[in-house]
C-alpha atoms as a PDB file:
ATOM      1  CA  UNK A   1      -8.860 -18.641 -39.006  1.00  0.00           C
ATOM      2  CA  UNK A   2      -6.303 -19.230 -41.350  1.00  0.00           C
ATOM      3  CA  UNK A   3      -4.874 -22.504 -39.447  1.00  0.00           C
ATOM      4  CA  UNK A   4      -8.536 -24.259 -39.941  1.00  0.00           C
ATOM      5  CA  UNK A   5      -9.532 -26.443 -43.153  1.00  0.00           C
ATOM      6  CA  UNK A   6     -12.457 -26.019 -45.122  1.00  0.00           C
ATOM      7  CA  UNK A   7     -13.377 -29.093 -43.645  1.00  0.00           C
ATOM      8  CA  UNK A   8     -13.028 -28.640 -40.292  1.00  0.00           C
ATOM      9  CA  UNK A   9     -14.900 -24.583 -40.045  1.00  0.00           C
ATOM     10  CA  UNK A  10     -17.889 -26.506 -41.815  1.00  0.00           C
ATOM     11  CA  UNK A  11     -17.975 -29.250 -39.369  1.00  0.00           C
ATOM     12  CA  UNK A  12     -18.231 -26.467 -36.915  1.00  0.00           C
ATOM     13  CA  UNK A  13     -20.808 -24.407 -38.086  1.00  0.00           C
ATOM     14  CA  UNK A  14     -22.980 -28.042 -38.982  1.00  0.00           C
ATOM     15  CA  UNK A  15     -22.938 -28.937 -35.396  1.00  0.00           C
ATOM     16  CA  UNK A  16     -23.431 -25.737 -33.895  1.00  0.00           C
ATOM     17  CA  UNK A  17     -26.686 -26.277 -31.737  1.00  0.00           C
ATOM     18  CA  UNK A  18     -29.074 -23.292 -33.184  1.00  0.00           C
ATOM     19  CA  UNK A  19     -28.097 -25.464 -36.874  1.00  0.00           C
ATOM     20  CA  UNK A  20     -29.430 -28.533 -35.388  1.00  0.00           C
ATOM     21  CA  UNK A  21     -32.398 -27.056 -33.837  1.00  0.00           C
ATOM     22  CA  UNK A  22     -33.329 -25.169 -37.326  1.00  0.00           C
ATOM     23  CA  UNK A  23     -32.805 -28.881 -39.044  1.00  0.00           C
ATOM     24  CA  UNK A  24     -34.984 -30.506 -36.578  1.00  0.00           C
ATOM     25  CA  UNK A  25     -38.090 -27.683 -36.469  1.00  0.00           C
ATOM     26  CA  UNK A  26     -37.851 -27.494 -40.303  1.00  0.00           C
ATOM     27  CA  UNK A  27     -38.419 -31.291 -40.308  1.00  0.00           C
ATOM     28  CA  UNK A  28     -40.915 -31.295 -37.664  1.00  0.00           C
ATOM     29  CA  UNK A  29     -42.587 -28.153 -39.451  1.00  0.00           C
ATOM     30  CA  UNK A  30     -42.999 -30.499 -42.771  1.00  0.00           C
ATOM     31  CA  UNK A  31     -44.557 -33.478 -40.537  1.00  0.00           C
ATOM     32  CA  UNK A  32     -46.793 -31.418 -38.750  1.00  0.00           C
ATOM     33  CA  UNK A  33     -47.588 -29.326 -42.535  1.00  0.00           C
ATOM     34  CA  UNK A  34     -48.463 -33.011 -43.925  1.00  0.00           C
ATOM     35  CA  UNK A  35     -50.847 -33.781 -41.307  1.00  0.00           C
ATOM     36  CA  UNK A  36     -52.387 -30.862 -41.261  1.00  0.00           C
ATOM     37  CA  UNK A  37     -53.262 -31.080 -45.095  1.00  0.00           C
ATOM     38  CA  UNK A  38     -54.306 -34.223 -44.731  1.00  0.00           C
ATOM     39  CA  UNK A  39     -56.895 -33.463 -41.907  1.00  0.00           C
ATOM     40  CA  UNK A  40     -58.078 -30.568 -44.245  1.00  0.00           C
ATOM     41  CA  UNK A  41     -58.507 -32.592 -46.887  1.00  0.00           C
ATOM     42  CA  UNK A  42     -59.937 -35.607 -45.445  1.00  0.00           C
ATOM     43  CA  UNK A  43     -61.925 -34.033 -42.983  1.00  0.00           C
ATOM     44  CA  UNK A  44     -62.272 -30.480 -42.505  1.00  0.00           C
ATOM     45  CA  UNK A  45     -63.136 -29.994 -46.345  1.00  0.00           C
ATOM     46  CA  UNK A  46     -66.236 -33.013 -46.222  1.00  0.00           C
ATOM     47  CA  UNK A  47     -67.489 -30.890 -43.387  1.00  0.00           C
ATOM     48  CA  UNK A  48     -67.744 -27.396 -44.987  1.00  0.00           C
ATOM     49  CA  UNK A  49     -68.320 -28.552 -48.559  1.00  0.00           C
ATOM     50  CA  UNK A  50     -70.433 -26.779 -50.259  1.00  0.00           C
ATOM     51  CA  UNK A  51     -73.493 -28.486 -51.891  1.00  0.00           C
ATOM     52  CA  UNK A  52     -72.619 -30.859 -54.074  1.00  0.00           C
ATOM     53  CA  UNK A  53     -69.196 -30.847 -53.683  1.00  0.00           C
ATOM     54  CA  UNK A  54     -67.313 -33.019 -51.437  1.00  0.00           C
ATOM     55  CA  UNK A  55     -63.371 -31.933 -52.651  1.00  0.00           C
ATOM     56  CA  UNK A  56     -62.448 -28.658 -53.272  1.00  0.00           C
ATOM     57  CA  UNK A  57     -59.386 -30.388 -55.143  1.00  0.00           C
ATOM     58  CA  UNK A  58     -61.249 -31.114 -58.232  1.00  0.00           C
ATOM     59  CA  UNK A  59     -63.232 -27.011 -58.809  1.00  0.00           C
ATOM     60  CA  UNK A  60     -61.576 -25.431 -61.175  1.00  0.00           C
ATOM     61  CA  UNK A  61     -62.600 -23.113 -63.806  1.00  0.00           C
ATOM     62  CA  UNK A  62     -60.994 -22.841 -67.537  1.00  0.00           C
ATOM     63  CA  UNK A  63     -60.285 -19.895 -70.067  1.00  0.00           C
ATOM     64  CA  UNK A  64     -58.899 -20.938 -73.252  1.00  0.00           C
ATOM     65  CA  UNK A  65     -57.746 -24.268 -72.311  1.00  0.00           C
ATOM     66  CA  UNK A  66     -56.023 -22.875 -69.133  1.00  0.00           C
ATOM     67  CA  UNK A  67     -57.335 -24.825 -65.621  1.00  0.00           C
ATOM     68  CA  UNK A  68     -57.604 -22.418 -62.774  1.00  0.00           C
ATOM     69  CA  UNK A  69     -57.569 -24.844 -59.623  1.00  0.00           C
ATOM     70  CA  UNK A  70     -59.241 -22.393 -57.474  1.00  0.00           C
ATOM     71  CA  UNK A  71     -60.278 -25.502 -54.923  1.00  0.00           C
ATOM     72  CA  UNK A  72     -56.457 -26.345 -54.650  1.00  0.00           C
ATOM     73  CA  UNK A  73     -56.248 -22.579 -53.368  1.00  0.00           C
ATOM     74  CA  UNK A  74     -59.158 -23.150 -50.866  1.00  0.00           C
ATOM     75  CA  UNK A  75     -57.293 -26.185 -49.496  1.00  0.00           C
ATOM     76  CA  UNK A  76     -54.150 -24.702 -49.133  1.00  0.00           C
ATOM     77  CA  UNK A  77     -56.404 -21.370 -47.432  1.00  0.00           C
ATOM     78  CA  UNK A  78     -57.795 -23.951 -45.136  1.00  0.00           C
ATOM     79  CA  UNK A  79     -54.854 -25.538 -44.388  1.00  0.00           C
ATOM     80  CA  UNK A  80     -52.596 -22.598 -43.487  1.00  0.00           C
ATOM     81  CA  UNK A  81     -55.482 -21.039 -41.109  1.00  0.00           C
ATOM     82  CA  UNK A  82     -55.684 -24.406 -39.365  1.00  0.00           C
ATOM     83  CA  UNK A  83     -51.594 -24.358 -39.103  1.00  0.00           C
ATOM     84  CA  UNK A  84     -51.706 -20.800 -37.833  1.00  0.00           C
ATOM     85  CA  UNK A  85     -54.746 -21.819 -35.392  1.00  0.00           C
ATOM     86  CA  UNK A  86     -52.424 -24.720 -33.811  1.00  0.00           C
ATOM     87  CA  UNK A  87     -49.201 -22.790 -33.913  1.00  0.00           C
ATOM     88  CA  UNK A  88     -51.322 -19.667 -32.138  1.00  0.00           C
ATOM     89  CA  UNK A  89     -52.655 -22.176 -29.372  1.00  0.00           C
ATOM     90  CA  UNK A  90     -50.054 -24.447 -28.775  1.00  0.00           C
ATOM     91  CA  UNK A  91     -47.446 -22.318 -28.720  1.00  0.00           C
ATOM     92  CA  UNK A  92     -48.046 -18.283 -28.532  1.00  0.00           C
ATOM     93  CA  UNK A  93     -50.537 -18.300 -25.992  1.00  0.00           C
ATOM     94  CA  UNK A  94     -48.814 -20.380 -23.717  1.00  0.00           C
ATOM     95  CA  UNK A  95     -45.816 -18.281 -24.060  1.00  0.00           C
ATOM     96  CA  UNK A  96     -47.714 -15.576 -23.700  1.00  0.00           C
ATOM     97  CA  UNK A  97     -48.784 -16.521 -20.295  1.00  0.00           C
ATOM     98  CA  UNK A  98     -45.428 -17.826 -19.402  1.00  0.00           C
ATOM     99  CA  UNK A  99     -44.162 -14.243 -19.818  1.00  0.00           C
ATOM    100  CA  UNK A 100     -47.341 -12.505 -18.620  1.00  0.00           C
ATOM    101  CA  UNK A 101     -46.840 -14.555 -15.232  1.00  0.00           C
ATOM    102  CA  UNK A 102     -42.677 -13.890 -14.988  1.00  0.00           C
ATOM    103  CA  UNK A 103     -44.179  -9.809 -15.334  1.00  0.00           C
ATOM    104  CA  UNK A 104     -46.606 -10.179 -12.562  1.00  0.00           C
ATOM    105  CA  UNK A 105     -44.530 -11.316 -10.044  1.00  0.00           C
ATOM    106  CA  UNK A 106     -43.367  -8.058  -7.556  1.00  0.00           C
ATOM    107  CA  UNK A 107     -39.795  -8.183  -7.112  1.00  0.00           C
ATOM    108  CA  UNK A 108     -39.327  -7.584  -3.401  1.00  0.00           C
ATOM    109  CA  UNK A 109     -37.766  -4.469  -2.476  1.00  0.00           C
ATOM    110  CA  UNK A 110     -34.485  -4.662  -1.254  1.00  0.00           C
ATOM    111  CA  UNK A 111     -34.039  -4.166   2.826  1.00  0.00           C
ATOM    112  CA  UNK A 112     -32.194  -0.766   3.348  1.00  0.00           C
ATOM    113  CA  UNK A 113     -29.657  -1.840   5.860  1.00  0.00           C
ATOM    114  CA  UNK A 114     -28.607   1.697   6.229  1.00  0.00           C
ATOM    115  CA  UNK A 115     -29.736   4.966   7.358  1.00  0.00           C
ATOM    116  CA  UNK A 116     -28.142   8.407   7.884  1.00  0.00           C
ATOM    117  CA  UNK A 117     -26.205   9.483  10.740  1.00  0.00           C
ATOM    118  CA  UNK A 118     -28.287  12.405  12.734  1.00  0.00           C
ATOM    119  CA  UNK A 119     -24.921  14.185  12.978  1.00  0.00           C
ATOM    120  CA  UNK A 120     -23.048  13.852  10.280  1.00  0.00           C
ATOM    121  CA  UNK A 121     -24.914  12.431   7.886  1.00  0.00           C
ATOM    122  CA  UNK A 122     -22.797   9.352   6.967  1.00  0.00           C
ATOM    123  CA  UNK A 123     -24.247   6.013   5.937  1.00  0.00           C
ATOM    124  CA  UNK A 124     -24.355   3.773   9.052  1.00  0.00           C
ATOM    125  CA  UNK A 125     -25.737   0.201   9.756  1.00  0.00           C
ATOM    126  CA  UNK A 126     -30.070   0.415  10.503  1.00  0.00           C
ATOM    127  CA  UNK A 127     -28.758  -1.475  14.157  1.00  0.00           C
ATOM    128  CA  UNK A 128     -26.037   1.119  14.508  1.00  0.00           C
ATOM    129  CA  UNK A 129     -25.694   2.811  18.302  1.00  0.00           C
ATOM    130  CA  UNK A 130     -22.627   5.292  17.217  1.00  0.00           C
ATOM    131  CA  UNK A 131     -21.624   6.355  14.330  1.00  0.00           C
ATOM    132  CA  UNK A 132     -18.354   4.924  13.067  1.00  0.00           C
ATOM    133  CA  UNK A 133     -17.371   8.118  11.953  1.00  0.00           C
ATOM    134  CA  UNK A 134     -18.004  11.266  14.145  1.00  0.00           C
ATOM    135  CA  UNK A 135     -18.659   8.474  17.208  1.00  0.00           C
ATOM    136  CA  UNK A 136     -22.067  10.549  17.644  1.00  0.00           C
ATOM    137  CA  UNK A 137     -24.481   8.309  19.710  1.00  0.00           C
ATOM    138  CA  UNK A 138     -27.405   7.200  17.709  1.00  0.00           C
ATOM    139  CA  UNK A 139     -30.926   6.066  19.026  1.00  0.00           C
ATOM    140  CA  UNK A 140     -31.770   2.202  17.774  1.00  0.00           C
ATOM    141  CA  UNK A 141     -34.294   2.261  15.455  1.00  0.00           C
ATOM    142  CA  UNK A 142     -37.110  -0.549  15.686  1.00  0.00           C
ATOM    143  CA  UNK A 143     -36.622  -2.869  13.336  1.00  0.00           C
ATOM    144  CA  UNK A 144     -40.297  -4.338  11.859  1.00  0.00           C
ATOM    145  CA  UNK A 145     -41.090  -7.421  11.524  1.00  0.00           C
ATOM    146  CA  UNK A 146     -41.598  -8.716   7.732  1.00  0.00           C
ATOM    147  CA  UNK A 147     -45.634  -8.725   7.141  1.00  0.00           C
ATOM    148  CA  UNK A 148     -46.457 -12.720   7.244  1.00  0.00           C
ATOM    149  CA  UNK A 149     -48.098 -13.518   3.476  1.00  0.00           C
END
């Protein structure tokens, strides 16, 4: 690629679609991470608090003047189960079944539209009456209906 500028390879490889699509879930990602906190927070958290504690933001224990935020921890626990609970139904499982039904499906056999010659053993047409290449007479064979569904 030594004809291309600098420029010009990077404007490639910016608009290159799997780029754009990494931009725009990374964005989304950080929306959908934001709301999630917030319904941990501002929700979830009230409703499993434990007595006496309505925020797990503000327990924290300290050792020589250090603050360990343990509550910040059991927000962020909370809020990474609840993003890996939405992820898991909104998206796996329904992939999941979208490949689970593709699998299911039978793939019809294919119609053999040939059959051995009783002579010579050459591959003939199913309707065949001779045999294109020994010119050996051939009994029809009945062809069957397809099985209605």
């Amino acid at each position: 690629m030594a004809g291309k500028g600098l420029g010009t390879e990077f404007k490639e490889f910016v608009l290159r679609g799997n780029v754009i699509d990494l931009a725009v879930a990374v964005v989304i990602g950080a929306a959908f991470g934001a709301v999630v906190t917030a319904l941990v927070k501002d929700l979830l958290t009230p409703l499993i608090a434990i007595p006496g504690k309505a925020n797990f933001q503000n327990l924290a224990f300290h050792v020589r003047k250090s603050a360990f935020a343990y509550g910040d921890f059991i927000n962020a626990v909370i809020s990474f189960l609840s993003i890996a609970l939405a992820v898991f139904l909104f998206v796996v499982k329904p992939v999941n079944m979208l490949i689970a039904r593709r699998h299911q499906e039978p793939t019809p056999e294919p119609a053999v539209a040939t059959r051995p010659c009783p002579e010579c053993l050459s591959e003939i047409p199913k309707e065949a009456r001779r045999c294109k290449f020994c010119t050996a007479e051939v009994p029809p064979v009945l062809v069957e209906p397809a099985p209605a569904e």
